[in-house]
PDB file of N, CA and C in Angstrom:
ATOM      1  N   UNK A   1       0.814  -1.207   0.000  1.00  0.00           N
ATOM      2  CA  UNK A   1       0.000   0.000   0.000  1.00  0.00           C
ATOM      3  C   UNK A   1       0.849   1.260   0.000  1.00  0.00           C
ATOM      4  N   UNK A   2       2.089   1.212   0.293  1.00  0.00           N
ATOM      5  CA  UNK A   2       3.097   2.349   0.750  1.00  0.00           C
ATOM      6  C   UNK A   2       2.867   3.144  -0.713  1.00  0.00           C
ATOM      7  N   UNK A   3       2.962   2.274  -2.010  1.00  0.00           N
ATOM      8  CA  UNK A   3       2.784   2.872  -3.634  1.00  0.00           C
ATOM      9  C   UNK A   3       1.812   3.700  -3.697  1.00  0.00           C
ATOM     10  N   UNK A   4       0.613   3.688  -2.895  1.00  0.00           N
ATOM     11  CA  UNK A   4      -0.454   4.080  -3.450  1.00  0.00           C
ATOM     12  C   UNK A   4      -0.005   5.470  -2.325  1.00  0.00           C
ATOM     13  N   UNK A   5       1.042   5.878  -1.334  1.00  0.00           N
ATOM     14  CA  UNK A   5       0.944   6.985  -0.806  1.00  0.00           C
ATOM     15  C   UNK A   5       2.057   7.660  -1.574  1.00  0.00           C
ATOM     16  N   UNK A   6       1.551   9.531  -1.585  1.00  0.00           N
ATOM     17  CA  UNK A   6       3.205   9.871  -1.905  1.00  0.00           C
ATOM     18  C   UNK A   6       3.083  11.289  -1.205  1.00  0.00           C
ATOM     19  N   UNK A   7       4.662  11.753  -1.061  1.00  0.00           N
ATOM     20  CA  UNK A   7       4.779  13.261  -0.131  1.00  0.00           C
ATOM     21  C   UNK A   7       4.997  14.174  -1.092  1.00  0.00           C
ATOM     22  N   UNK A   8       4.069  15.391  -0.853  1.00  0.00           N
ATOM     23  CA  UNK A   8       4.052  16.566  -1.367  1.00  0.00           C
ATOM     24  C   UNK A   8       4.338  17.519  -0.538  1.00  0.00           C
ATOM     25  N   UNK A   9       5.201  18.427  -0.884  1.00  0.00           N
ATOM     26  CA  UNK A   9       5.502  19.651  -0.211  1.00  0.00           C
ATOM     27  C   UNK A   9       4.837  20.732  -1.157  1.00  0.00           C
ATOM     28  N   UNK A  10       4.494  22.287  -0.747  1.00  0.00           N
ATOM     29  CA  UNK A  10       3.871  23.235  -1.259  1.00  0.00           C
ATOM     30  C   UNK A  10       4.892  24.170  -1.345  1.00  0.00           C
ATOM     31  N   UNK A  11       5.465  24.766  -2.454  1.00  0.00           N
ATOM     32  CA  UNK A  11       6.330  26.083  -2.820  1.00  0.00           C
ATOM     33  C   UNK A  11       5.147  27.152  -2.863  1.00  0.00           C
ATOM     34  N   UNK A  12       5.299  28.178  -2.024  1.00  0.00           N
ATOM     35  CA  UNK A  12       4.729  29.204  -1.428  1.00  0.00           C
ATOM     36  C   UNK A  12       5.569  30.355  -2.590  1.00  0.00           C
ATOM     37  N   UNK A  13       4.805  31.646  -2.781  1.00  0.00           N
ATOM     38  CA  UNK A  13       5.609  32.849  -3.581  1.00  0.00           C
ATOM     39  C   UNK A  13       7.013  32.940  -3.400  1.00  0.00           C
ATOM     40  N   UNK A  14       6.965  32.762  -1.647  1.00  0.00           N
ATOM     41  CA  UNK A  14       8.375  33.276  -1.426  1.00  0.00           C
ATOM     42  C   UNK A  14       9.569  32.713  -1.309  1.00  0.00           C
ATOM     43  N   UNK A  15       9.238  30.858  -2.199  1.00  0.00           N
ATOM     44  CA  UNK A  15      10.413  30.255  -2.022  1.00  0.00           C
ATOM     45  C   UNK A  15      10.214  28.874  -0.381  1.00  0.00           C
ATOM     46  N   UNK A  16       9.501  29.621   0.533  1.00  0.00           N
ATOM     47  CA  UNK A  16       9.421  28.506   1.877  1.00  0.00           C
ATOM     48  C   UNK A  16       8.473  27.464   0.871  1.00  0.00           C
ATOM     49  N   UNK A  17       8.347  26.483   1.871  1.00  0.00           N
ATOM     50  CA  UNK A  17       7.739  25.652   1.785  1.00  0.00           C
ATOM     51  C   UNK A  17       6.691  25.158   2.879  1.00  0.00           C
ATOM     52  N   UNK A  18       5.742  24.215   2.325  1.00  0.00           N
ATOM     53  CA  UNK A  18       4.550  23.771   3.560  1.00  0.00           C
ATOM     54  C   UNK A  18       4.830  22.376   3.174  1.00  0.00           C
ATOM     55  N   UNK A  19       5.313  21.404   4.109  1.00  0.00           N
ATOM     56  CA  UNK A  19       5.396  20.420   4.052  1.00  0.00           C
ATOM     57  C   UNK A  19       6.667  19.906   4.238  1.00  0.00           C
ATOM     58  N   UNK A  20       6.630  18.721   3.861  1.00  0.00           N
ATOM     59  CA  UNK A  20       6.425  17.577   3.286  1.00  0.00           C
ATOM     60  C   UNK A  20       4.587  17.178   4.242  1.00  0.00           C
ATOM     61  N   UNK A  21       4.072  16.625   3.494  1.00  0.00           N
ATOM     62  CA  UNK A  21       2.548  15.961   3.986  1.00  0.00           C
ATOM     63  C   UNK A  21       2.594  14.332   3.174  1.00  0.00           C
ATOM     64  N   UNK A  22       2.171  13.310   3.536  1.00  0.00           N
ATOM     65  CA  UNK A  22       2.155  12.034   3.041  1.00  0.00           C
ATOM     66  C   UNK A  22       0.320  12.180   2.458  1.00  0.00           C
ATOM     67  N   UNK A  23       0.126  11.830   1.390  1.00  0.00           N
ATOM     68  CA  UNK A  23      -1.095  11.656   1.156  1.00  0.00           C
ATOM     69  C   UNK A  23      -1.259  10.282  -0.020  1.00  0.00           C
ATOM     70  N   UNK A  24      -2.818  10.299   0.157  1.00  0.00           N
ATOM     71  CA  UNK A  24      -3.079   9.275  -0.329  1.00  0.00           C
ATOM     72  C   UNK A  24      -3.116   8.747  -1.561  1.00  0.00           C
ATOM     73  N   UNK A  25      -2.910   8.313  -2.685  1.00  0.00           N
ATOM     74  CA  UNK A  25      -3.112   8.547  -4.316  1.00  0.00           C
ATOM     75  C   UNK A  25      -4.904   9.599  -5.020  1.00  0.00           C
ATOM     76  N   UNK A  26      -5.332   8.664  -3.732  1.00  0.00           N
ATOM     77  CA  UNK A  26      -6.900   8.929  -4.441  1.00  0.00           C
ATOM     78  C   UNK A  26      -7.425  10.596  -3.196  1.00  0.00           C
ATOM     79  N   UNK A  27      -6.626  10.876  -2.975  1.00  0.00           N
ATOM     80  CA  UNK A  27      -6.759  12.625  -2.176  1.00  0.00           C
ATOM     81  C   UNK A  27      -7.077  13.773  -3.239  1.00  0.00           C
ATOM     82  N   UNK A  28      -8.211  14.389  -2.837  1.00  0.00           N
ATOM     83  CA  UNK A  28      -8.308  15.463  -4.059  1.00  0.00           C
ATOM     84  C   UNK A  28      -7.584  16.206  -3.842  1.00  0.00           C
ATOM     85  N   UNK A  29      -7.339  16.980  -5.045  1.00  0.00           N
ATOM     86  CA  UNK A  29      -6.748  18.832  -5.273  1.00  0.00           C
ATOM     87  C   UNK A  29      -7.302  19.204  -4.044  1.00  0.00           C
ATOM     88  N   UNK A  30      -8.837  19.643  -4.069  1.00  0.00           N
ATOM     89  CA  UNK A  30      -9.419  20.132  -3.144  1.00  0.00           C
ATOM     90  C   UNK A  30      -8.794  20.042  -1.189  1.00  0.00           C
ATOM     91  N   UNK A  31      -8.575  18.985  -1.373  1.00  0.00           N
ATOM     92  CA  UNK A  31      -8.415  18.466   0.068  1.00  0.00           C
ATOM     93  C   UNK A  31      -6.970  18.996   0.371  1.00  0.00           C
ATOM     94  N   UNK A  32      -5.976  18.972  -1.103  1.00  0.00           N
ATOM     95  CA  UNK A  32      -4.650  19.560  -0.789  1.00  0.00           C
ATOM     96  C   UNK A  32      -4.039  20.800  -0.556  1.00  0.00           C
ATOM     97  N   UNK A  33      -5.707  21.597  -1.286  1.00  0.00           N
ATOM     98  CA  UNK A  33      -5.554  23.638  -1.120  1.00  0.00           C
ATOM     99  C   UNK A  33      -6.125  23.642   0.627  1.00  0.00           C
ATOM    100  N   UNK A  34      -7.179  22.536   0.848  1.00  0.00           N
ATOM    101  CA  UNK A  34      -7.617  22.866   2.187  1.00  0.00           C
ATOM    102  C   UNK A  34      -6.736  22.897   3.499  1.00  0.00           C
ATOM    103  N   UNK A  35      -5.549  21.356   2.814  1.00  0.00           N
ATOM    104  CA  UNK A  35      -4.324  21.504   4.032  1.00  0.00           C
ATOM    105  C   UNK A  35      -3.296  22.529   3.682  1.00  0.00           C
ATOM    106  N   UNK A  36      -3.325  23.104   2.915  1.00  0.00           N
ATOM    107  CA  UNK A  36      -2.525  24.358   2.276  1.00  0.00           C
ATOM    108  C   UNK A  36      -2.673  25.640   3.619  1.00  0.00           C
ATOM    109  N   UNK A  37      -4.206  25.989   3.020  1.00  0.00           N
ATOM    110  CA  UNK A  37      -4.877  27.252   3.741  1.00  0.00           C
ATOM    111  C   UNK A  37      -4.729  26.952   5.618  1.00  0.00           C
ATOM    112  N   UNK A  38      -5.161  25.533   5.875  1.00  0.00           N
ATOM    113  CA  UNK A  38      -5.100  25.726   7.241  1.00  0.00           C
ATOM    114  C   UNK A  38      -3.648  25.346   8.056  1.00  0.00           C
ATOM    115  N   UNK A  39      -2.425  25.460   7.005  1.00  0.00           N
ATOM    116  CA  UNK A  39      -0.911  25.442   7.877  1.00  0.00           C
ATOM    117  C   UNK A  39      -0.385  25.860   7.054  1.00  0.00           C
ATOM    118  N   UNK A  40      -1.147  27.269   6.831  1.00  0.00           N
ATOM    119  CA  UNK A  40      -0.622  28.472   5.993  1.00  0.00           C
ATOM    120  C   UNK A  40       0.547  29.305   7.481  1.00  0.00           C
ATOM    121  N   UNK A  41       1.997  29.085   6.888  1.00  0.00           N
ATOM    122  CA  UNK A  41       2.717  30.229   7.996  1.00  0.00           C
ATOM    123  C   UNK A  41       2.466  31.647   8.090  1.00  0.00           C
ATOM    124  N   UNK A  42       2.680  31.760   9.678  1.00  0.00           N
ATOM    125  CA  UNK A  42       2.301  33.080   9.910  1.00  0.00           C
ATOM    126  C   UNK A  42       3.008  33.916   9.424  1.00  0.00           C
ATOM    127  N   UNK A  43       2.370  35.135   9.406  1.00  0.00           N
ATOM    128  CA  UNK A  43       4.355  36.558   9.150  1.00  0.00           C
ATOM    129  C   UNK A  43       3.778  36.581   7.497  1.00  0.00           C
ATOM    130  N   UNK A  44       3.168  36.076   6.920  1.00  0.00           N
ATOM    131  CA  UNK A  44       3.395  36.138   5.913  1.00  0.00           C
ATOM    132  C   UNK A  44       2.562  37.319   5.055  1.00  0.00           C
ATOM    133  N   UNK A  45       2.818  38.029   4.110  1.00  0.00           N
ATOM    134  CA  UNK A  45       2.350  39.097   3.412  1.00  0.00           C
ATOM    135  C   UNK A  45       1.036  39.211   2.644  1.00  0.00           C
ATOM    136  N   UNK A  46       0.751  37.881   1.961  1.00  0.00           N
ATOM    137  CA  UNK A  46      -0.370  37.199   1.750  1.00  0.00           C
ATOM    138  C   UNK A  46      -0.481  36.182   2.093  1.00  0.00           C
ATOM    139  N   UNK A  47      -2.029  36.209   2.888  1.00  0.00           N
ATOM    140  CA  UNK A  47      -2.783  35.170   3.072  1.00  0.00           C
ATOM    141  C   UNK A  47      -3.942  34.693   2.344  1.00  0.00           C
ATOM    142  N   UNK A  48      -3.910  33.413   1.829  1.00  0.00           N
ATOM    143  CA  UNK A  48      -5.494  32.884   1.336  1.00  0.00           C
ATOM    144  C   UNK A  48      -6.435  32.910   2.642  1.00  0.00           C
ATOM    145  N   UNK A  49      -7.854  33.397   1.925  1.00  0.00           N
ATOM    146  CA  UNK A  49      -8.875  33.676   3.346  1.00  0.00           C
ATOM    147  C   UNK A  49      -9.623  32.183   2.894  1.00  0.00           C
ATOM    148  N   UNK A  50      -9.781  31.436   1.793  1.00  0.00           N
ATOM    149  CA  UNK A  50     -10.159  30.057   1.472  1.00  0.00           C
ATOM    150  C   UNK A  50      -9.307  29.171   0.759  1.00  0.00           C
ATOM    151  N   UNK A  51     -10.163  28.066   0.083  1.00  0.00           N
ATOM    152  CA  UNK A  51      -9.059  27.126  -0.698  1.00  0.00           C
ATOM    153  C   UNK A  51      -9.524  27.390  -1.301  1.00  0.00           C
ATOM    154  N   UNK A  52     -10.612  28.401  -1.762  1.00  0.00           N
ATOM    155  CA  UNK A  52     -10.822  28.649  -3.647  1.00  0.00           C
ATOM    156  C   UNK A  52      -9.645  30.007  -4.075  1.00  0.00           C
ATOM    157  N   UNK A  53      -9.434  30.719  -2.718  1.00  0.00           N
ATOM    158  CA  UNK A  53      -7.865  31.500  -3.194  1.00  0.00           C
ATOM    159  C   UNK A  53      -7.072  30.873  -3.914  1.00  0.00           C
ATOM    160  N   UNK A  54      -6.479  29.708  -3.713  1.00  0.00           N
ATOM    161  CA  UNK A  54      -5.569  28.971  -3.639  1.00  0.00           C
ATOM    162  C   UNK A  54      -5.370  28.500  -5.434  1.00  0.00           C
ATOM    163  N   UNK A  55      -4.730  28.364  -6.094  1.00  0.00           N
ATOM    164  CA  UNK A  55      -4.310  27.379  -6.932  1.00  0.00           C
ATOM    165  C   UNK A  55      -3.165  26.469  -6.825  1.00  0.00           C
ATOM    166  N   UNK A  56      -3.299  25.467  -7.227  1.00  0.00           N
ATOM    167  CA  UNK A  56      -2.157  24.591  -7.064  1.00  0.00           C
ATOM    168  C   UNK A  56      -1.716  24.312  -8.384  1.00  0.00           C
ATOM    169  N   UNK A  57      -0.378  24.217  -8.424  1.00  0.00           N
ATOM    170  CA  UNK A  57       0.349  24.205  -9.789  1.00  0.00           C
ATOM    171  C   UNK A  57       1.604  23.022  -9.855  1.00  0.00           C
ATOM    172  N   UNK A  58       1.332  22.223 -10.786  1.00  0.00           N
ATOM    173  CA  UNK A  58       2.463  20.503 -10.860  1.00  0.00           C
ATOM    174  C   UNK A  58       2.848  20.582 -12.210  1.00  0.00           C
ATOM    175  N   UNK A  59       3.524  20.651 -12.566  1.00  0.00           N
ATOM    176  CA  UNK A  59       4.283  20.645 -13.982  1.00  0.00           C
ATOM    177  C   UNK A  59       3.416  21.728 -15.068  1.00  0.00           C
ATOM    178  N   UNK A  60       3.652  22.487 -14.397  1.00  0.00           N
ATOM    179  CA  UNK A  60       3.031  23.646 -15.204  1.00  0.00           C
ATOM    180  C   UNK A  60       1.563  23.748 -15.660  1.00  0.00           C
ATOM    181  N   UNK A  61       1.203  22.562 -15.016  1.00  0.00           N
ATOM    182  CA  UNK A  61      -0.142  23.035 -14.880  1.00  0.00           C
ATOM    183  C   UNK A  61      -1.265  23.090 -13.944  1.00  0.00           C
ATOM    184  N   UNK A  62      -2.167  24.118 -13.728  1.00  0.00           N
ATOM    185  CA  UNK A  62      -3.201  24.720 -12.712  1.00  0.00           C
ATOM    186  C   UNK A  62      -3.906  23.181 -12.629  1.00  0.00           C
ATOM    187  N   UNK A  63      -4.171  22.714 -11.278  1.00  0.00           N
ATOM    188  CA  UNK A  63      -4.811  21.305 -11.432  1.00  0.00           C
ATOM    189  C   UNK A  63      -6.009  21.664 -10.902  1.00  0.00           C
ATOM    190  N   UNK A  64      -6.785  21.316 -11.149  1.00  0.00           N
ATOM    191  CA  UNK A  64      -8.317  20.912 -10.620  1.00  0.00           C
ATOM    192  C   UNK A  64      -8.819  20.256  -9.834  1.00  0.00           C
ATOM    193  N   UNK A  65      -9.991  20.730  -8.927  1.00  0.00           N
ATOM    194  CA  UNK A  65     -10.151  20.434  -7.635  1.00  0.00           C
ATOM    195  C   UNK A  65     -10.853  19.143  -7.467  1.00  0.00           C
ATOM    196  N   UNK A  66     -11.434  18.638  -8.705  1.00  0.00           N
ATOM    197  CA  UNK A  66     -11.459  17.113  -8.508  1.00  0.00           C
ATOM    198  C   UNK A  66     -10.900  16.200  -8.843  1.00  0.00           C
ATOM    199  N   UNK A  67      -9.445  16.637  -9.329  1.00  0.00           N
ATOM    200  CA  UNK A  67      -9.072  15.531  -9.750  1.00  0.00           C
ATOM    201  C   UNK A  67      -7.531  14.733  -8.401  1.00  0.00           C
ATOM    202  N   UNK A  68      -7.467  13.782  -8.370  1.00  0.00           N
ATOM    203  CA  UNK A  68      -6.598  13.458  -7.409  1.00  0.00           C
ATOM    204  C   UNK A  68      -5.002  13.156  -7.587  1.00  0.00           C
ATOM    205  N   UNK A  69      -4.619  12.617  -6.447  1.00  0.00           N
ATOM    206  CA  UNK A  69      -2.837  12.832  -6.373  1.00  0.00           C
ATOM    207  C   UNK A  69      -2.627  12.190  -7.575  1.00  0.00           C
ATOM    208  N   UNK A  70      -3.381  11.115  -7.262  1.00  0.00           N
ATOM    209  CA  UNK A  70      -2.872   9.750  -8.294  1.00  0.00           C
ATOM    210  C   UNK A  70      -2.702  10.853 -10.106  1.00  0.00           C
ATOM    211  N   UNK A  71      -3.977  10.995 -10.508  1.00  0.00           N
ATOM    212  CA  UNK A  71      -4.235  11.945 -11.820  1.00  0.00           C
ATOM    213  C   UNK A  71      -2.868  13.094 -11.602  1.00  0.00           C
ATOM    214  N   UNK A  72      -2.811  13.334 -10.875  1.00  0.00           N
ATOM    215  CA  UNK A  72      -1.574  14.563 -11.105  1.00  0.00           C
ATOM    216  C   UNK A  72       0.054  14.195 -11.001  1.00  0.00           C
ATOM    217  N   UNK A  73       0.111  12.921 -10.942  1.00  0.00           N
ATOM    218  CA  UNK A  73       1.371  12.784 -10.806  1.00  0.00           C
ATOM    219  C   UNK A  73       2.030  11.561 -11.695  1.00  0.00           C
ATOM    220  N   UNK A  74       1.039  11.688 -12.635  1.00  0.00           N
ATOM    221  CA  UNK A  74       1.327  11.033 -13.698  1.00  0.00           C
ATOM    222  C   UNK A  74       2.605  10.937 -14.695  1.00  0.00           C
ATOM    223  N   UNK A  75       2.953  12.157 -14.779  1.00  0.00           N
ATOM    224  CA  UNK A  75       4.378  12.257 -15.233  1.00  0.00           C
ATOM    225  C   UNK A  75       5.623  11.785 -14.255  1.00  0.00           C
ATOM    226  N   UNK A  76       5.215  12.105 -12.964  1.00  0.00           N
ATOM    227  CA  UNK A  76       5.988  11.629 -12.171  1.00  0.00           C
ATOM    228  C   UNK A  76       6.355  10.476 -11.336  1.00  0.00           C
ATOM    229  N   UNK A  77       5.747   9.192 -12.616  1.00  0.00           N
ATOM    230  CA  UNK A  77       5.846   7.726 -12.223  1.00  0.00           C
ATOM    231  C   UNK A  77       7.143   7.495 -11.983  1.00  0.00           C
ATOM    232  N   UNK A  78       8.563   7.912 -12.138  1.00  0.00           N
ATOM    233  CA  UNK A  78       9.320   7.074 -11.856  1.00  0.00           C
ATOM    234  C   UNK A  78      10.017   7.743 -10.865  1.00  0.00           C
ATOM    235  N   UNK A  79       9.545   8.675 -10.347  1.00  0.00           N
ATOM    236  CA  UNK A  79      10.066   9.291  -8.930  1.00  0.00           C
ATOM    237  C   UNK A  79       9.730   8.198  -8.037  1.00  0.00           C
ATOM    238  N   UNK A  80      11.050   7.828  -7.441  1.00  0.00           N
ATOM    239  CA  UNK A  80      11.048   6.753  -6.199  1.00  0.00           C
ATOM    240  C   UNK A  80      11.321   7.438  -5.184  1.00  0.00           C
ATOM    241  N   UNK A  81      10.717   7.304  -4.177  1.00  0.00           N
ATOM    242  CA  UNK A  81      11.038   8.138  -2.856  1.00  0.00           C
ATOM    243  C   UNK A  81      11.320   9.523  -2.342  1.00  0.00           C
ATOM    244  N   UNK A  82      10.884   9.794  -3.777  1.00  0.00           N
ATOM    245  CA  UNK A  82      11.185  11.648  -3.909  1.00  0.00           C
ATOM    246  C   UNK A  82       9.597  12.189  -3.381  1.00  0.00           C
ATOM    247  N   UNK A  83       9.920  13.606  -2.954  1.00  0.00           N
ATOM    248  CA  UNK A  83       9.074  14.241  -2.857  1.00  0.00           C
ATOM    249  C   UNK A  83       7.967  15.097  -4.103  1.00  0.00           C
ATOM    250  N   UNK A  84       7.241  15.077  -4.200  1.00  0.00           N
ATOM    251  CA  UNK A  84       6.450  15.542  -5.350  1.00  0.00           C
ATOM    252  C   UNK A  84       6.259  17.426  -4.880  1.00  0.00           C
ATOM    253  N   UNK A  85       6.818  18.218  -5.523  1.00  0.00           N
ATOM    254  CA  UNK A  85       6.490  19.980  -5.300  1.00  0.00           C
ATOM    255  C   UNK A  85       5.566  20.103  -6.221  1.00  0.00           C
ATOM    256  N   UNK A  86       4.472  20.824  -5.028  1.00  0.00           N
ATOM    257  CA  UNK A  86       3.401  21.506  -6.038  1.00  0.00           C
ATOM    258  C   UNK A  86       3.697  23.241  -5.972  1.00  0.00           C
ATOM    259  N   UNK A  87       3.499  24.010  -7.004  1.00  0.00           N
ATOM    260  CA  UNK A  87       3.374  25.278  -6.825  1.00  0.00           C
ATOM    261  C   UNK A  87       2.205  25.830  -6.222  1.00  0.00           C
ATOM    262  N   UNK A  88       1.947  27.048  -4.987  1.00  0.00           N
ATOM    263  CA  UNK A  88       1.014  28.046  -4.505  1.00  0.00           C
ATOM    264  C   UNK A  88       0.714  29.069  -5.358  1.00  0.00           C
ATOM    265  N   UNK A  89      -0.217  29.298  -5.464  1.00  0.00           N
ATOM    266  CA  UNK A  89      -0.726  30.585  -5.885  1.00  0.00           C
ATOM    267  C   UNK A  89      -1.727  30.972  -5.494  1.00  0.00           C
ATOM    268  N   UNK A  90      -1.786  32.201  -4.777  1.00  0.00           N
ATOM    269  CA  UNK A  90      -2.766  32.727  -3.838  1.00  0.00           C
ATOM    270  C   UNK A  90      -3.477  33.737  -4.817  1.00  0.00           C
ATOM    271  N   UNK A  91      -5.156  33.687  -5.793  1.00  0.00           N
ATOM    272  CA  UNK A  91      -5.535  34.326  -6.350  1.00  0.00           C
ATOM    273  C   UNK A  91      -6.481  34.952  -5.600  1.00  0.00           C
ATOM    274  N   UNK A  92      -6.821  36.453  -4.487  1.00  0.00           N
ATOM    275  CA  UNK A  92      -8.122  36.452  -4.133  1.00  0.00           C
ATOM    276  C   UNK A  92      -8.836  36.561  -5.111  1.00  0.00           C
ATOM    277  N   UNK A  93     -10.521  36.352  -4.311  1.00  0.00           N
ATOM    278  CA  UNK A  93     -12.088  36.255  -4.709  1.00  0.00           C
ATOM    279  C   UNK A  93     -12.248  37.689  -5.863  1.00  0.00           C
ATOM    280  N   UNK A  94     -12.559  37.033  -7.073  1.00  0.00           N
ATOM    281  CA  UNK A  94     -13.272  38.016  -7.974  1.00  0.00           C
ATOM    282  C   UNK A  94     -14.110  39.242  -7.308  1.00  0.00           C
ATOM    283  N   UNK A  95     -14.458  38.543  -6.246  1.00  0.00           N
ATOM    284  CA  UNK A  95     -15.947  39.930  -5.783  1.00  0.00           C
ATOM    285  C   UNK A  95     -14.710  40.609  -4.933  1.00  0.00           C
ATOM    286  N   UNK A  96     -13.473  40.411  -4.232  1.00  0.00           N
ATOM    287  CA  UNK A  96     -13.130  41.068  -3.390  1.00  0.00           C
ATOM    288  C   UNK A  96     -12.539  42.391  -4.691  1.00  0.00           C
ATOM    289  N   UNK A  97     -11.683  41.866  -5.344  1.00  0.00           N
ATOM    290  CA  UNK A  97     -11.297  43.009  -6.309  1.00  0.00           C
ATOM    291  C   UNK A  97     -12.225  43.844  -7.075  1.00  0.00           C
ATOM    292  N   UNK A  98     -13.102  43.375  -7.048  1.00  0.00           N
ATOM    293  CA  UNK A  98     -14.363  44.859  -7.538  1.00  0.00           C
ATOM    294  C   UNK A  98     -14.828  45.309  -6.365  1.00  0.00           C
ATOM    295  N   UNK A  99     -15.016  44.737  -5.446  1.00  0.00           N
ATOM    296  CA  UNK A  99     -15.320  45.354  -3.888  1.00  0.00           C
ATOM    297  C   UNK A  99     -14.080  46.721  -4.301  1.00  0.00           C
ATOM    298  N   UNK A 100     -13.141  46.064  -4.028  1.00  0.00           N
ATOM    299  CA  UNK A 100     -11.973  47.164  -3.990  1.00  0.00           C
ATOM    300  C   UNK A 100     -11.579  48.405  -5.084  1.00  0.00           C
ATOM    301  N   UNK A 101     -12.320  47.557  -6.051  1.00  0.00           N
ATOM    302  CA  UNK A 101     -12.410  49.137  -7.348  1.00  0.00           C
ATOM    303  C   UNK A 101     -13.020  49.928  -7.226  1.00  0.00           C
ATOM    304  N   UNK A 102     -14.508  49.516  -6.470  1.00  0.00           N
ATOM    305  CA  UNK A 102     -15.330  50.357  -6.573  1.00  0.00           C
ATOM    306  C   UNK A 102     -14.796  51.155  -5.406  1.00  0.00           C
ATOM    307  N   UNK A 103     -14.641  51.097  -4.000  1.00  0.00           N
ATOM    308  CA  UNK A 103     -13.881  52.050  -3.050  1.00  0.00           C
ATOM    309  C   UNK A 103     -13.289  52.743  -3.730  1.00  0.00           C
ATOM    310  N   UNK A 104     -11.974  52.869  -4.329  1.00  0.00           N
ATOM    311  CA  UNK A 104     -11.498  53.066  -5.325  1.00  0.00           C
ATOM    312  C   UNK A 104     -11.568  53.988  -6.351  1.00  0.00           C
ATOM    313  N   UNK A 105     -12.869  53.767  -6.879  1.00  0.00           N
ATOM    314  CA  UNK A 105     -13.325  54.746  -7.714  1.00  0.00           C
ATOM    315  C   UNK A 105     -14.381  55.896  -7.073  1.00  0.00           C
ATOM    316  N   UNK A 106     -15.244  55.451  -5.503  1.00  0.00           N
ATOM    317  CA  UNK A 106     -15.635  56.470  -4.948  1.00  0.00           C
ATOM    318  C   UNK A 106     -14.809  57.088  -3.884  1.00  0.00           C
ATOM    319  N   UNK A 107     -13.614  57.011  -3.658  1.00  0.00           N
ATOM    320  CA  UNK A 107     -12.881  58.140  -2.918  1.00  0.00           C
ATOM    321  C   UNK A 107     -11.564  57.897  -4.062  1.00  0.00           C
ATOM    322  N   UNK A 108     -11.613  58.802  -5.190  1.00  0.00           N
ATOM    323  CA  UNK A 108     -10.501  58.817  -5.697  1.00  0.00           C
ATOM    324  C   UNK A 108      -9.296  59.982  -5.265  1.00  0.00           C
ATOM    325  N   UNK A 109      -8.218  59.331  -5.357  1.00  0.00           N
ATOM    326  CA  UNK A 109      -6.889  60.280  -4.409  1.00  0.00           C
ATOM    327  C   UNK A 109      -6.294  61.489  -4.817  1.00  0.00           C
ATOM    328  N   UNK A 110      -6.503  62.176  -4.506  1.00  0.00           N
ATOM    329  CA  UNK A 110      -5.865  63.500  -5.128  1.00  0.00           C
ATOM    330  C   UNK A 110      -3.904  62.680  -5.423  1.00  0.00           C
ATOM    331  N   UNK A 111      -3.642  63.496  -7.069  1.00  0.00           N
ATOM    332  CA  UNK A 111      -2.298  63.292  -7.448  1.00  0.00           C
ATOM    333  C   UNK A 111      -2.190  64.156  -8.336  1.00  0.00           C
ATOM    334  N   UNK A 112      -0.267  64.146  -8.443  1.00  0.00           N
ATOM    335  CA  UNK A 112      -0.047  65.503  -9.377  1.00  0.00           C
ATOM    336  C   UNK A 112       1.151  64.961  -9.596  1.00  0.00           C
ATOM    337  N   UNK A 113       1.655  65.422 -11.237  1.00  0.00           N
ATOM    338  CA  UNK A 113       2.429  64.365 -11.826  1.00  0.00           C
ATOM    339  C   UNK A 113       3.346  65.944 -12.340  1.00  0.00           C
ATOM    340  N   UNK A 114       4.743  65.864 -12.692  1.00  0.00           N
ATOM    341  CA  UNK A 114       5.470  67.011 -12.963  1.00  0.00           C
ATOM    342  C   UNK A 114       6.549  66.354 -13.657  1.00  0.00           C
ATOM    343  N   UNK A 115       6.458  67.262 -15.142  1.00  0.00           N
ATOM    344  CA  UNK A 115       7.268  66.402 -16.396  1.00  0.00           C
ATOM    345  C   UNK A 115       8.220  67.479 -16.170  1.00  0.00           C
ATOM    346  N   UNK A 116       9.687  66.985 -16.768  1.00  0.00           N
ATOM    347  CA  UNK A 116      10.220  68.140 -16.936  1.00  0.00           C
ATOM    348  C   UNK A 116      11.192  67.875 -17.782  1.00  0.00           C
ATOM    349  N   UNK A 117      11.167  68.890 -19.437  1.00  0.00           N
ATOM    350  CA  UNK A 117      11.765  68.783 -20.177  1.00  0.00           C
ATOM    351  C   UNK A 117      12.852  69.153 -20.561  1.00  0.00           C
ATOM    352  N   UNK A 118      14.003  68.713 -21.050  1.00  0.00           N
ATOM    353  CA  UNK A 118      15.418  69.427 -20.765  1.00  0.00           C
ATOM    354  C   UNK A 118      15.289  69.837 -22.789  1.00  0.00           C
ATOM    355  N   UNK A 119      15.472  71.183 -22.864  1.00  0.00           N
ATOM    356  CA  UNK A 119      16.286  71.316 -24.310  1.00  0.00           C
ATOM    357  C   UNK A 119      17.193  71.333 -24.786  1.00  0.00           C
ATOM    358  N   UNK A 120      17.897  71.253 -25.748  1.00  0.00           N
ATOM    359  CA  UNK A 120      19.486  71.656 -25.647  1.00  0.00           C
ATOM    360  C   UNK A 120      19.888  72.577 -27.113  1.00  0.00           C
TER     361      UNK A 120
END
């Protein structure tokens, strides 16, 4: 049964990592943004507020939340005893960034911009 487990660690923006975690072949995406978000380190600059923040990224590509370890690590059949790195990417919520435009656009900031041309 040991085959059917394998360890993933999470590369975060800044290079740290979350993990190593042992999981199961048949573990969703889903279940892997959820242990993501909840042993997310502190201190950090961004935080995901869910696991739909979250994307997870394995050989260059964005994986999907139903599909499992086993499905994603398909290329990586002949890794023996290695650890499998997934990439983080913390996207917030569509509604939060129009939340934030619209603030945005009703208190807009006073600015003043000063060119200055040299002749010769």
């Amino acid at each position: 049964m040991s085959s059917d487990l394998v360890d993933i660690k999470f590369r975060l923006y800044d290079g740290s990592d979350v993990g190593p975690f042992r999981y199961s072949s048949t573990s969703t995406v889903d279940m892997l943004k959820e242990r993501v978000v909840s042993d997310w380190p502190k201190g950090k600059t961004v935080i995901p507020k869910s696991a739909n923040e979250v994307k997870l990224i394995s050989s260059g590509k964005i994986l999907e939340n139903d599909k499992t370890v086993g499905q994603c690590r398909i290329p990586f059949g002949e890794l023996t005893g290695g650890v499998l790195v997934m990439h983080v990417v913390v996207q917030p919520s569509l509604a939060k960034t129009k939340t934030e435009k619209r603030r945005s656009i009703s208190h807009p900031r006073k600015s003043s911009a000063h060119v200055l041309y040299y002749e010769s």
